[in-house]
PDB file of N, CA and C in Angstrom:
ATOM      1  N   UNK A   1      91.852-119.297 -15.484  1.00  0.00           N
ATOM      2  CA  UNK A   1      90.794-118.592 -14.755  1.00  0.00           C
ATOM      3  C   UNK A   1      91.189-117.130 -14.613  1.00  0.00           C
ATOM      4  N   UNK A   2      90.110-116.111 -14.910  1.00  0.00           N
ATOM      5  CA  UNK A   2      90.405-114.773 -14.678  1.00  0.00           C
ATOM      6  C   UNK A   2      90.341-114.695 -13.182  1.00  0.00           C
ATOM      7  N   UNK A   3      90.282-113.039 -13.048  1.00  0.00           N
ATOM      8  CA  UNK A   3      90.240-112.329 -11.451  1.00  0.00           C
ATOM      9  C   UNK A   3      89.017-112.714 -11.436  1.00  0.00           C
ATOM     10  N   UNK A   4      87.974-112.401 -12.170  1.00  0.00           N
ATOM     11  CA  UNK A   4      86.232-112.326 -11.576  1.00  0.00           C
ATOM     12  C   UNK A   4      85.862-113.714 -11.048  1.00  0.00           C
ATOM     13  N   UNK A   5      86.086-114.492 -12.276  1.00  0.00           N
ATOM     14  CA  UNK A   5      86.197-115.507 -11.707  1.00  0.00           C
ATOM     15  C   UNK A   5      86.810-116.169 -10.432  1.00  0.00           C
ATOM     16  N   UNK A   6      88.208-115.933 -10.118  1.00  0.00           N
ATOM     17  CA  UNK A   6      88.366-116.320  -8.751  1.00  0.00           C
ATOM     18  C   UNK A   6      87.951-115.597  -7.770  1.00  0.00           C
ATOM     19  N   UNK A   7      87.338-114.944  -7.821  1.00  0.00           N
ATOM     20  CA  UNK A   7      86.550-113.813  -6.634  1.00  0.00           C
ATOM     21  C   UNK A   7      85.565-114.024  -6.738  1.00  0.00           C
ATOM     22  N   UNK A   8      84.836-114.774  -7.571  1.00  0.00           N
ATOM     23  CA  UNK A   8      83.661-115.028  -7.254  1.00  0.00           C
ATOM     24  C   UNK A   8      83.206-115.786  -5.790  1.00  0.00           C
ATOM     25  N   UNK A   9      84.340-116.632  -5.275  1.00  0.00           N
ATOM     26  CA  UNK A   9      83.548-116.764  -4.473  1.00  0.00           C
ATOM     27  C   UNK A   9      84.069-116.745  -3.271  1.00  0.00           C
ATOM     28  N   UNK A  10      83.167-116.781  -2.374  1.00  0.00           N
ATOM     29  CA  UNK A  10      83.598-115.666  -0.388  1.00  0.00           C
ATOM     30  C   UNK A  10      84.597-115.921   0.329  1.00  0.00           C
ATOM     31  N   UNK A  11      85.169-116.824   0.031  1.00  0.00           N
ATOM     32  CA  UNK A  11      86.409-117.432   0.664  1.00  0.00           C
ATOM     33  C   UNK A  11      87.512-116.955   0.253  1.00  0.00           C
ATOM     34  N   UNK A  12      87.710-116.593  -1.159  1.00  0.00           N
ATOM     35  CA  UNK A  12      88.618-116.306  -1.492  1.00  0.00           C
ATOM     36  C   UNK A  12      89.007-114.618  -1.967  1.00  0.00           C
ATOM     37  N   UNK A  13      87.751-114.122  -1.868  1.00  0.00           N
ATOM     38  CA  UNK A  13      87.405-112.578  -1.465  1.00  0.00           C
ATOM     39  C   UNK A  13      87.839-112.530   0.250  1.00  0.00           C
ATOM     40  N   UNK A  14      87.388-113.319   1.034  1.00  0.00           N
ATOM     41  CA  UNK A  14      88.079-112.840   2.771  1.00  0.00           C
ATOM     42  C   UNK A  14      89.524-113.386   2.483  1.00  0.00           C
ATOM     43  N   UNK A  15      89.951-114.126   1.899  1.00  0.00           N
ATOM     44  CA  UNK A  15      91.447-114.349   1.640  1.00  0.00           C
ATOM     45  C   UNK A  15      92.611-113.068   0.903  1.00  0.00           C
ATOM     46  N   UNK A  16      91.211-112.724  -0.198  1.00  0.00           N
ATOM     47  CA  UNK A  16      92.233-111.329  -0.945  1.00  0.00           C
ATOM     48  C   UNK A  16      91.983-110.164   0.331  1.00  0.00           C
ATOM     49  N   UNK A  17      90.808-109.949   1.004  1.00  0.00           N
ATOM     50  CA  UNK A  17      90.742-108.690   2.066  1.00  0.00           C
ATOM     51  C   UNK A  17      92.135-108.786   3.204  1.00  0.00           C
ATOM     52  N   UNK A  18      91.910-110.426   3.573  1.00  0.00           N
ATOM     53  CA  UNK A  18      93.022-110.625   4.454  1.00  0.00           C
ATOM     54  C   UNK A  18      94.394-110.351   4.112  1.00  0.00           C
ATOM     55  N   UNK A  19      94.739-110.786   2.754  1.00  0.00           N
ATOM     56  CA  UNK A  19      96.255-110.345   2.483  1.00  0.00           C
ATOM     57  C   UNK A  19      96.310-108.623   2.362  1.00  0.00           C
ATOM     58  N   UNK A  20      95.311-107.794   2.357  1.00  0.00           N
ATOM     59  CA  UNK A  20      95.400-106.644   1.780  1.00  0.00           C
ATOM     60  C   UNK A  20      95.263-105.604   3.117  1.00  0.00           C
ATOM     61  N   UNK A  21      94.975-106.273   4.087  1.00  0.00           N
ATOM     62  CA  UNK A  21      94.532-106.218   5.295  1.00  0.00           C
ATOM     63  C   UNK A  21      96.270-106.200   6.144  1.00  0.00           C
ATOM     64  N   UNK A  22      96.724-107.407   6.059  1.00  0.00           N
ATOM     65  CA  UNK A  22      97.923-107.608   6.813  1.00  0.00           C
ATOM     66  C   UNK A  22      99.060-107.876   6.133  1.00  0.00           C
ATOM     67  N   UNK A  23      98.979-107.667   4.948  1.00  0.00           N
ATOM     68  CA  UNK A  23     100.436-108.078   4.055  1.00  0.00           C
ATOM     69  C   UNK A  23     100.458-109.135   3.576  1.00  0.00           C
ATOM     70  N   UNK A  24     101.933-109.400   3.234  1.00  0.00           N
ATOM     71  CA  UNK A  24     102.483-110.815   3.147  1.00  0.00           C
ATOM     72  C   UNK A  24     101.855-111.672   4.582  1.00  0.00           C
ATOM     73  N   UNK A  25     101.515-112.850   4.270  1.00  0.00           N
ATOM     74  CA  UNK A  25     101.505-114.182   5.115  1.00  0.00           C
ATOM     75  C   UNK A  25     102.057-115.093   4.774  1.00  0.00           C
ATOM     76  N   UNK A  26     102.002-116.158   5.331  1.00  0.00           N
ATOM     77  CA  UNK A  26     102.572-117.903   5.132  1.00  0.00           C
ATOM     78  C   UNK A  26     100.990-118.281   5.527  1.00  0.00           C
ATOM     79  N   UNK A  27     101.278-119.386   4.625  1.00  0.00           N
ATOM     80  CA  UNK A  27     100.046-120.206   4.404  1.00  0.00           C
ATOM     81  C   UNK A  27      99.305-120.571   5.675  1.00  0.00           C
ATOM     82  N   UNK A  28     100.370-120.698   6.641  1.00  0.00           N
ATOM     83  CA  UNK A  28      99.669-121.022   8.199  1.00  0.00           C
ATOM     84  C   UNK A  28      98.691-120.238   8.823  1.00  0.00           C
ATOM     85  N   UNK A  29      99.296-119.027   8.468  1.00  0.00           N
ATOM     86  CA  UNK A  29      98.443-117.584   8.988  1.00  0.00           C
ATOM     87  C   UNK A  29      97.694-117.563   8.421  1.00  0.00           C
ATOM     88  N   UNK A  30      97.534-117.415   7.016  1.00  0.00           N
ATOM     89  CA  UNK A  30      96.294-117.718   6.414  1.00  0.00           C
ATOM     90  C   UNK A  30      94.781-118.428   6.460  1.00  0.00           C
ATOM     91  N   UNK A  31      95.966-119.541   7.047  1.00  0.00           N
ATOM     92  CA  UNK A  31      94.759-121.325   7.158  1.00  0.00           C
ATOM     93  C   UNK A  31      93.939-120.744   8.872  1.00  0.00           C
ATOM     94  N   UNK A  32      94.697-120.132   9.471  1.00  0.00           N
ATOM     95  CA  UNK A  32      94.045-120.087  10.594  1.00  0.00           C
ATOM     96  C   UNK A  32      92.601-119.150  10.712  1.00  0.00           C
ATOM     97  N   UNK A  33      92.530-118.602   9.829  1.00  0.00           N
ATOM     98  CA  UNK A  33      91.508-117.209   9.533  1.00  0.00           C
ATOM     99  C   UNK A  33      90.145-118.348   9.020  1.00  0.00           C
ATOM    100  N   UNK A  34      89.827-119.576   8.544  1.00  0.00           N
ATOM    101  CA  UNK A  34      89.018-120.389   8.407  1.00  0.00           C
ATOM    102  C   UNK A  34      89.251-121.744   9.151  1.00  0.00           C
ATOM    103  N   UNK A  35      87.520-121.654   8.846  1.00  0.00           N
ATOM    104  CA  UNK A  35      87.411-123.025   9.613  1.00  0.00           C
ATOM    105  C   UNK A  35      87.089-124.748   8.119  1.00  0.00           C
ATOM    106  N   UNK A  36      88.073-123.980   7.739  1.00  0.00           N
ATOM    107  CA  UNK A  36      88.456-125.834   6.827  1.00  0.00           C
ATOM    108  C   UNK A  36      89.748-126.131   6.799  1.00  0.00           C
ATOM    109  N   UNK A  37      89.932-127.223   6.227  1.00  0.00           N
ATOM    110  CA  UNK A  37      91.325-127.654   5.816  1.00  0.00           C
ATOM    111  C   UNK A  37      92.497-126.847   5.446  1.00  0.00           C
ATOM    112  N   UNK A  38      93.793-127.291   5.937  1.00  0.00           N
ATOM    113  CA  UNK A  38      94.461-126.487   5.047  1.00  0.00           C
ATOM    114  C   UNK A  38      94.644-126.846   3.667  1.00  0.00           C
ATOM    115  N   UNK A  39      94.495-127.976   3.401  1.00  0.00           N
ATOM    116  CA  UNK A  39      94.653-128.501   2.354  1.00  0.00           C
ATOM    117  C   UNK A  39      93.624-127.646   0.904  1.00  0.00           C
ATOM    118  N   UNK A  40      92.114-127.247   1.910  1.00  0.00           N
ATOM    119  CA  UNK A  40      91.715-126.939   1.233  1.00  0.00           C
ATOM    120  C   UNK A  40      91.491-125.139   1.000  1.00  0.00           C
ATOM    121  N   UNK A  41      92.389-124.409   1.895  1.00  0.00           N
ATOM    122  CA  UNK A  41      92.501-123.487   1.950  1.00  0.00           C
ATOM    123  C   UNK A  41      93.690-123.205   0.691  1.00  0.00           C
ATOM    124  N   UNK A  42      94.702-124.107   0.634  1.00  0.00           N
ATOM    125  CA  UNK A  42      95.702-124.345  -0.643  1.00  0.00           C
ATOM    126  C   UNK A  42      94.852-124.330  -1.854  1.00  0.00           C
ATOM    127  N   UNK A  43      94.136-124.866  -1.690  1.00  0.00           N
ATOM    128  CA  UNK A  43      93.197-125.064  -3.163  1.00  0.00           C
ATOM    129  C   UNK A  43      92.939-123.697  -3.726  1.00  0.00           C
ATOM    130  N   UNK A  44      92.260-122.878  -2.432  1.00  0.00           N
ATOM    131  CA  UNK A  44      91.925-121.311  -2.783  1.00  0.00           C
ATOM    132  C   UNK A  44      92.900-120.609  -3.002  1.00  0.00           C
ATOM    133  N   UNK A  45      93.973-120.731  -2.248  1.00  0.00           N
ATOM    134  CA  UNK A  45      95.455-119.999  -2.646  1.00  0.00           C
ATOM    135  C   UNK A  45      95.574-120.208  -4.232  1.00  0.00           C
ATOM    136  N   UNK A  46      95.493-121.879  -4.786  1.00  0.00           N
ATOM    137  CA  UNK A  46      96.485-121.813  -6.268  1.00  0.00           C
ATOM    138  C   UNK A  46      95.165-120.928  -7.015  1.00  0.00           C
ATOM    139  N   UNK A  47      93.826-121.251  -6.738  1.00  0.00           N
ATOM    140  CA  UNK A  47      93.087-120.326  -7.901  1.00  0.00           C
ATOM    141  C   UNK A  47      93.311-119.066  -7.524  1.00  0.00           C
ATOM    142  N   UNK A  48      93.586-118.359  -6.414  1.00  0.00           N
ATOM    143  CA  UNK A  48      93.901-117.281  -6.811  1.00  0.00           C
ATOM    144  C   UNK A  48      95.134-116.577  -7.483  1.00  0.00           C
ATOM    145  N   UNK A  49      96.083-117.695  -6.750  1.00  0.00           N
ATOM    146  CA  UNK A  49      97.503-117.704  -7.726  1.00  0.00           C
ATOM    147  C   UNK A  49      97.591-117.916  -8.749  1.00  0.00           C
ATOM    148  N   UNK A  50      96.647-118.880  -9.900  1.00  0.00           N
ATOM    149  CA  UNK A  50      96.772-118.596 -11.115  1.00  0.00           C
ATOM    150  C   UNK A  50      96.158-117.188 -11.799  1.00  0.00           C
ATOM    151  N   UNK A  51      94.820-116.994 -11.309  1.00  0.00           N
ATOM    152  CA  UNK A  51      93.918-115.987 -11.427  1.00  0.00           C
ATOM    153  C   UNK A  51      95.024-114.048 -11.692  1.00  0.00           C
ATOM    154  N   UNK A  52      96.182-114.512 -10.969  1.00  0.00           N
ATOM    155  CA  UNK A  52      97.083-113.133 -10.644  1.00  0.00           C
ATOM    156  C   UNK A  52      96.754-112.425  -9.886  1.00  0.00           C
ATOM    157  N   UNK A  53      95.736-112.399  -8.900  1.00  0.00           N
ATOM    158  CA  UNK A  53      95.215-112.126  -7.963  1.00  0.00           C
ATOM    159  C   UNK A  53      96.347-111.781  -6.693  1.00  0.00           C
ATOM    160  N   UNK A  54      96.968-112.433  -6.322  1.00  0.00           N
ATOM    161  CA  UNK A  54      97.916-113.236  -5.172  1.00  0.00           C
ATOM    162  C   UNK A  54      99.004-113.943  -5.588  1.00  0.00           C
ATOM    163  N   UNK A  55     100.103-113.753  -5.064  1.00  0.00           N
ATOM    164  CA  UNK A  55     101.172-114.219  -5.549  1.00  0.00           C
ATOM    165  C   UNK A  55     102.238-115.048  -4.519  1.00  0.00           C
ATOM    166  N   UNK A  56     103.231-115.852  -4.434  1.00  0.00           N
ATOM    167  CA  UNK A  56     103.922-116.666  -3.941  1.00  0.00           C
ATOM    168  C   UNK A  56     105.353-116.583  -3.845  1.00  0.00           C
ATOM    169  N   UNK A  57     105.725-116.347  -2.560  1.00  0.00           N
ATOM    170  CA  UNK A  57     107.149-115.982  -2.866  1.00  0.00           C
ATOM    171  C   UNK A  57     107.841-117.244  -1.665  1.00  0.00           C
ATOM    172  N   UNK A  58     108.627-118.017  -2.342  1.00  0.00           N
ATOM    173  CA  UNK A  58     109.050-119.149  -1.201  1.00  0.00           C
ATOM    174  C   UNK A  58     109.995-118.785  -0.658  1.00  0.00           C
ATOM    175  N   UNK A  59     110.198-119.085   0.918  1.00  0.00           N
ATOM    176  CA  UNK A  59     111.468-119.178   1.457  1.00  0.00           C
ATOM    177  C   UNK A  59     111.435-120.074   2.690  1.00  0.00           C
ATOM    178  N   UNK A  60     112.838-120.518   2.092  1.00  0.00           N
ATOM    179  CA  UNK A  60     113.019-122.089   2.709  1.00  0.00           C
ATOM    180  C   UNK A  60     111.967-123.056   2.676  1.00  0.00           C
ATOM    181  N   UNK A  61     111.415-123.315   3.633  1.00  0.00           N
ATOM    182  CA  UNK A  61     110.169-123.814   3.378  1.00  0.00           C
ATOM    183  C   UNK A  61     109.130-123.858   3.850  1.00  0.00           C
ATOM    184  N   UNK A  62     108.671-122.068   4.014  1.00  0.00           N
ATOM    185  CA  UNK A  62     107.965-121.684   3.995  1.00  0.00           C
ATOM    186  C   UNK A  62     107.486-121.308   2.696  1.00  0.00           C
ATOM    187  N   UNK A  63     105.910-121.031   2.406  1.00  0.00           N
ATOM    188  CA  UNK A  63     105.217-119.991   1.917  1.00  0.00           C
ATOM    189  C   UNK A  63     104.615-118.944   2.149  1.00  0.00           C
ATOM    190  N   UNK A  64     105.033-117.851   0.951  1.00  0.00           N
ATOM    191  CA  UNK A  64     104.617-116.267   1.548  1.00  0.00           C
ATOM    192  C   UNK A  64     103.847-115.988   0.480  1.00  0.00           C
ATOM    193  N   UNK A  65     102.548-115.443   0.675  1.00  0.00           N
ATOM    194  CA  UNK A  65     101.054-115.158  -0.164  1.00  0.00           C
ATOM    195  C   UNK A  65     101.127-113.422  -0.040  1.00  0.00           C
ATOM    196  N   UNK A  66     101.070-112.633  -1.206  1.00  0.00           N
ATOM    197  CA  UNK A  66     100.442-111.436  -1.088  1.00  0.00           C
ATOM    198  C   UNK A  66      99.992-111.153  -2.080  1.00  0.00           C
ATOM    199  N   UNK A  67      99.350-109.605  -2.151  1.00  0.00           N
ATOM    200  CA  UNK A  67      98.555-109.325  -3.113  1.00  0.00           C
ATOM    201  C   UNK A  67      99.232-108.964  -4.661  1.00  0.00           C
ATOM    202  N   UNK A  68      98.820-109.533  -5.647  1.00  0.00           N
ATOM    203  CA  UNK A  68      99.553-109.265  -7.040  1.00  0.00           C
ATOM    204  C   UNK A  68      98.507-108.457  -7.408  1.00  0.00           C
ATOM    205  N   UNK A  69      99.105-106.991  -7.658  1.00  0.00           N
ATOM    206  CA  UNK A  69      98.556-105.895  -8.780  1.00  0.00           C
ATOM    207  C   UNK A  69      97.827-106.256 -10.499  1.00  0.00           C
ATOM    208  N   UNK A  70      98.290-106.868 -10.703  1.00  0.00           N
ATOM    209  CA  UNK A  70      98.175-107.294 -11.983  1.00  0.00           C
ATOM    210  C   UNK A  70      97.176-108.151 -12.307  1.00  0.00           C
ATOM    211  N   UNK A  71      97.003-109.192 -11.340  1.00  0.00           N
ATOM    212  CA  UNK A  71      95.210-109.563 -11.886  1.00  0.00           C
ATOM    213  C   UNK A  71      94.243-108.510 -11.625  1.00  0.00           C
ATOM    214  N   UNK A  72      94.606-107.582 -10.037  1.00  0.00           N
ATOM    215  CA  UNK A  72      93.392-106.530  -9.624  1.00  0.00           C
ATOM    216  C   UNK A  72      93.123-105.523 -10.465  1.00  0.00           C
ATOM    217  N   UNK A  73      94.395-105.303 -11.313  1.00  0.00           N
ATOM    218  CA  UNK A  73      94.377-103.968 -12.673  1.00  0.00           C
ATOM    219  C   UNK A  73      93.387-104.727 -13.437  1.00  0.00           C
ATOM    220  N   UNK A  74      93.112-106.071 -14.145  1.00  0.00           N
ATOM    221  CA  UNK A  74      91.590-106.178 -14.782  1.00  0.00           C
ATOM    222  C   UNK A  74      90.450-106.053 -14.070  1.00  0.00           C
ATOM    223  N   UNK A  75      90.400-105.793 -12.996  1.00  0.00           N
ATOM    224  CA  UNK A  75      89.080-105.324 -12.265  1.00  0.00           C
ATOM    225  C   UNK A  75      88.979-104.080 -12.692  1.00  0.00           C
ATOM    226  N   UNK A  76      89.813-103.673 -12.049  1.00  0.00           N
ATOM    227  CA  UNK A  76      90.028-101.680 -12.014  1.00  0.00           C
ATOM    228  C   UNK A  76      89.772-101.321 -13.757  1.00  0.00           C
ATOM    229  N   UNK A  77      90.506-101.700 -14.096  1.00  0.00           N
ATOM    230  CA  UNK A  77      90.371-101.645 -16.104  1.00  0.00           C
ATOM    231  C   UNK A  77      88.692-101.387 -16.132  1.00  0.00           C
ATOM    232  N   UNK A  78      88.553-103.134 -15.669  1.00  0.00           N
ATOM    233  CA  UNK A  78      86.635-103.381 -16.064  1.00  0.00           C
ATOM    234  C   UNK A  78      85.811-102.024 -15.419  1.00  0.00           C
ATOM    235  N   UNK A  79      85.841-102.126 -14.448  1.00  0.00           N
ATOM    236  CA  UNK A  79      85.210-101.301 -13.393  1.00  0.00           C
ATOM    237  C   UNK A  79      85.560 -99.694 -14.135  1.00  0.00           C
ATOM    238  N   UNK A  80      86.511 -99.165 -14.284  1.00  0.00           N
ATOM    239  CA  UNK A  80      86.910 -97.676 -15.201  1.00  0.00           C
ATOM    240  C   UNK A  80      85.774 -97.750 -16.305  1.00  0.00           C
ATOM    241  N   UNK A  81      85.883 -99.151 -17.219  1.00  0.00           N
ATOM    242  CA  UNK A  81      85.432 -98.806 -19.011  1.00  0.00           C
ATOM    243  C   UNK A  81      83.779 -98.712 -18.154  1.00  0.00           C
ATOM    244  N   UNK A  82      83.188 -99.495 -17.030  1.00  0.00           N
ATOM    245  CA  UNK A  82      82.080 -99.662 -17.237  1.00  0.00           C
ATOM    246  C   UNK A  82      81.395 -98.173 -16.479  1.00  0.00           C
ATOM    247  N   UNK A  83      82.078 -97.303 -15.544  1.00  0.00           N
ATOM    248  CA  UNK A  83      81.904 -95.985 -15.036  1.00  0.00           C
ATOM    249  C   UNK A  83      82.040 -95.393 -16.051  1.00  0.00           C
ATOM    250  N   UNK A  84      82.625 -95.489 -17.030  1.00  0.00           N
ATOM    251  CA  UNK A  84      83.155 -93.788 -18.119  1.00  0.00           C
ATOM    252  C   UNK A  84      81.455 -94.297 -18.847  1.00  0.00           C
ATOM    253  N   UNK A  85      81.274 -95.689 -19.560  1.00  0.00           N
ATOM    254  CA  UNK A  85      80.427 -95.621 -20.279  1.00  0.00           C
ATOM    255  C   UNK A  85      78.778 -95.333 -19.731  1.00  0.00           C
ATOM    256  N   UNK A  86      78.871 -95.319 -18.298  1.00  0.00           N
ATOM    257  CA  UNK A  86      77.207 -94.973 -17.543  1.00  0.00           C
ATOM    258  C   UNK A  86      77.690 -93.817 -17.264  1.00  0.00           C
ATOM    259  N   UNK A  87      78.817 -92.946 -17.211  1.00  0.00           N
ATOM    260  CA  UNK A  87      78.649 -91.837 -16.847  1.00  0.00           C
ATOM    261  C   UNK A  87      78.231 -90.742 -18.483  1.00  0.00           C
ATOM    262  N   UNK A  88      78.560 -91.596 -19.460  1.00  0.00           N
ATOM    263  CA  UNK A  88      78.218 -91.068 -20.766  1.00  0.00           C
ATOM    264  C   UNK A  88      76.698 -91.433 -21.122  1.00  0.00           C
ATOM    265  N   UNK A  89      75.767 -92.267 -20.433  1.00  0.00           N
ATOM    266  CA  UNK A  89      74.779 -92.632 -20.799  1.00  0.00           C
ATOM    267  C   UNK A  89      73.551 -91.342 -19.899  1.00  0.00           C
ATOM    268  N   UNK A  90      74.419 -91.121 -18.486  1.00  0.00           N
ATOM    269  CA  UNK A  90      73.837 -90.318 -17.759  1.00  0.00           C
ATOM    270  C   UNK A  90      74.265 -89.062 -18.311  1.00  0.00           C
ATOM    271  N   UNK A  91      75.146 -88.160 -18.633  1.00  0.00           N
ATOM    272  CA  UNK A  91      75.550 -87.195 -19.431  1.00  0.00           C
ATOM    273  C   UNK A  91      73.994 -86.836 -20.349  1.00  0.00           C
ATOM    274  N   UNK A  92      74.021 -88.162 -21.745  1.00  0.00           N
ATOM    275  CA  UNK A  92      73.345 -88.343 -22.801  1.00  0.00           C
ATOM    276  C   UNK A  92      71.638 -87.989 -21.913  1.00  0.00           C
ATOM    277  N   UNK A  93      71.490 -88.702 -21.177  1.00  0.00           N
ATOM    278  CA  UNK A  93      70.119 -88.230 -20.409  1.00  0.00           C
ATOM    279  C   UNK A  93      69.948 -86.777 -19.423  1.00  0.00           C
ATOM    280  N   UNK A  94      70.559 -86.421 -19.351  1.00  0.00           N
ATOM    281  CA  UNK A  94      70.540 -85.035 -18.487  1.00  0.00           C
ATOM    282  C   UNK A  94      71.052 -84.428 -20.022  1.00  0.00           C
ATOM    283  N   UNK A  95      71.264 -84.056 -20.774  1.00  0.00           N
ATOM    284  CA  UNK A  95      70.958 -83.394 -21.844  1.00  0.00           C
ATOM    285  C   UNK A  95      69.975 -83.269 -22.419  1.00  0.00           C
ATOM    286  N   UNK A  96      69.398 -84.450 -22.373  1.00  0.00           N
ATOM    287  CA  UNK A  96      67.870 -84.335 -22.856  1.00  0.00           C
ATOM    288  C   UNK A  96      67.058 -84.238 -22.125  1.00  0.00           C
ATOM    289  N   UNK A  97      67.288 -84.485 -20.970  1.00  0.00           N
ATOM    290  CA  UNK A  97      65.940 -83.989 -19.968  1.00  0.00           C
ATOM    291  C   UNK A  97      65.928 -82.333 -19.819  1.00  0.00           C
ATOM    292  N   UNK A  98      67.379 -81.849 -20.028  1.00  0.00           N
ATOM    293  CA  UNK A  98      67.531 -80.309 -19.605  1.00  0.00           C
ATOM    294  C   UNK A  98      66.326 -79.442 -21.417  1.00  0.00           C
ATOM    295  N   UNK A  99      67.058 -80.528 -22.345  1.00  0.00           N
ATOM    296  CA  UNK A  99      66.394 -80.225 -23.536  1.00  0.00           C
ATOM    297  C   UNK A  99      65.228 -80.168 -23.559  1.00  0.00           C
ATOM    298  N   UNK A 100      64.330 -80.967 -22.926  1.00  0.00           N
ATOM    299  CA  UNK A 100      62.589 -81.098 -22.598  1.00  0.00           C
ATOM    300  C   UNK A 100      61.920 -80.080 -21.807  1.00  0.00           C
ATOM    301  N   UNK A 101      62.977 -79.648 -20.841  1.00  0.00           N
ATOM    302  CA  UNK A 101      63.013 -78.616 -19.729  1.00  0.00           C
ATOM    303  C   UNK A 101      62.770 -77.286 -20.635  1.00  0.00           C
ATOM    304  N   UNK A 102      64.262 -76.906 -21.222  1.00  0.00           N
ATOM    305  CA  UNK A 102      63.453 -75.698 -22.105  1.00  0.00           C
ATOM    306  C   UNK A 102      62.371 -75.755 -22.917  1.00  0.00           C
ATOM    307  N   UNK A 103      62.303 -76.865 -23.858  1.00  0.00           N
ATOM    308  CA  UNK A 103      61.404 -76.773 -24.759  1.00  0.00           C
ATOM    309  C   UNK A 103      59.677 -76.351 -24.001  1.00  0.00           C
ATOM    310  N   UNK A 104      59.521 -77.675 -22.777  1.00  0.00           N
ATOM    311  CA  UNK A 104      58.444 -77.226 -21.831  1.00  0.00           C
ATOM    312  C   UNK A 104      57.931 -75.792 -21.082  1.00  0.00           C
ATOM    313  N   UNK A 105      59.242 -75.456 -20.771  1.00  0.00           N
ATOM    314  CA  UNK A 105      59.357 -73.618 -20.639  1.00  0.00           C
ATOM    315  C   UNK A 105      58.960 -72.520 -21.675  1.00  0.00           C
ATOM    316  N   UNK A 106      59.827 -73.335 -22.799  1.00  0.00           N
ATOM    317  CA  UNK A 106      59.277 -72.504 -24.225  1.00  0.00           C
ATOM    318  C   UNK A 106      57.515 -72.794 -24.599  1.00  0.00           C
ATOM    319  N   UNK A 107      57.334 -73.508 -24.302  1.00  0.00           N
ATOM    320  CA  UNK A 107      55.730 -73.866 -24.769  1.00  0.00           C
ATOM    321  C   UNK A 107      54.773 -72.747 -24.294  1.00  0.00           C
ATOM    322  N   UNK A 108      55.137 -72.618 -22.555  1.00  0.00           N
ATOM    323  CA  UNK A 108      54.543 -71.897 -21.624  1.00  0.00           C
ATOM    324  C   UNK A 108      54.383 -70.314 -21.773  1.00  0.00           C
ATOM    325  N   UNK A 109      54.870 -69.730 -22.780  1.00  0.00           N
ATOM    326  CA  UNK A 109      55.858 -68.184 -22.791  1.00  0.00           C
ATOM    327  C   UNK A 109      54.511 -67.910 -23.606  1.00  0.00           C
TER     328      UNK A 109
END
């Protein structure tokens, strides 16, 4: 599963805000921020943990959840290619509207 994919859905978007929000947590802190299972709050942890989203660092036996750079860099990537290419489409149209502009001016003379 990619990033988009595990962000697709709301639970696990208030899970990435929350780690980004307060740091590292343990799963407890986590589980307490919803009202389901923990069991099934784990569920949202591993898709985002595979996703690279969020990452896992054990000690003893605890778990510690924070934010991994490296799935969010394919957002940021996506999100960059898809701004450069509408900002080239808007460029491409304000050239030609400025182009219609003179030509309309020129008509008038």
């Amino acid at each position: 599963m990619n990033a988009f994919s595990a962000l697709a859905d709301d639970t696990r978007r208030q899970i990435v805000v929350l780690l980004a929000n307060n740091g590292e947590l343990p799963v407890s802190e986590i589980s307490k921020n919803f009202s389901m299972t923990p069991p099934a709050v784990s569920q949202h942890l591993k898709v985002l943990k595979e996703a690279k989203v969020i990452k896992l660092k054990k000690s003893a036996q605890k778990r510690f959840y924070s934010i991994d750079e490296s799935g969010l860099k394919e957002i940021e990537s996506w999100i960059i290619d898809v701004r450069t290419q509408w900002n080239k489409r808007l460029d491409s149209l304000e050239k030609y509207l400025s182009k219609l502009k003179k030509e309309k001016n020129h008509e008038k003379k």
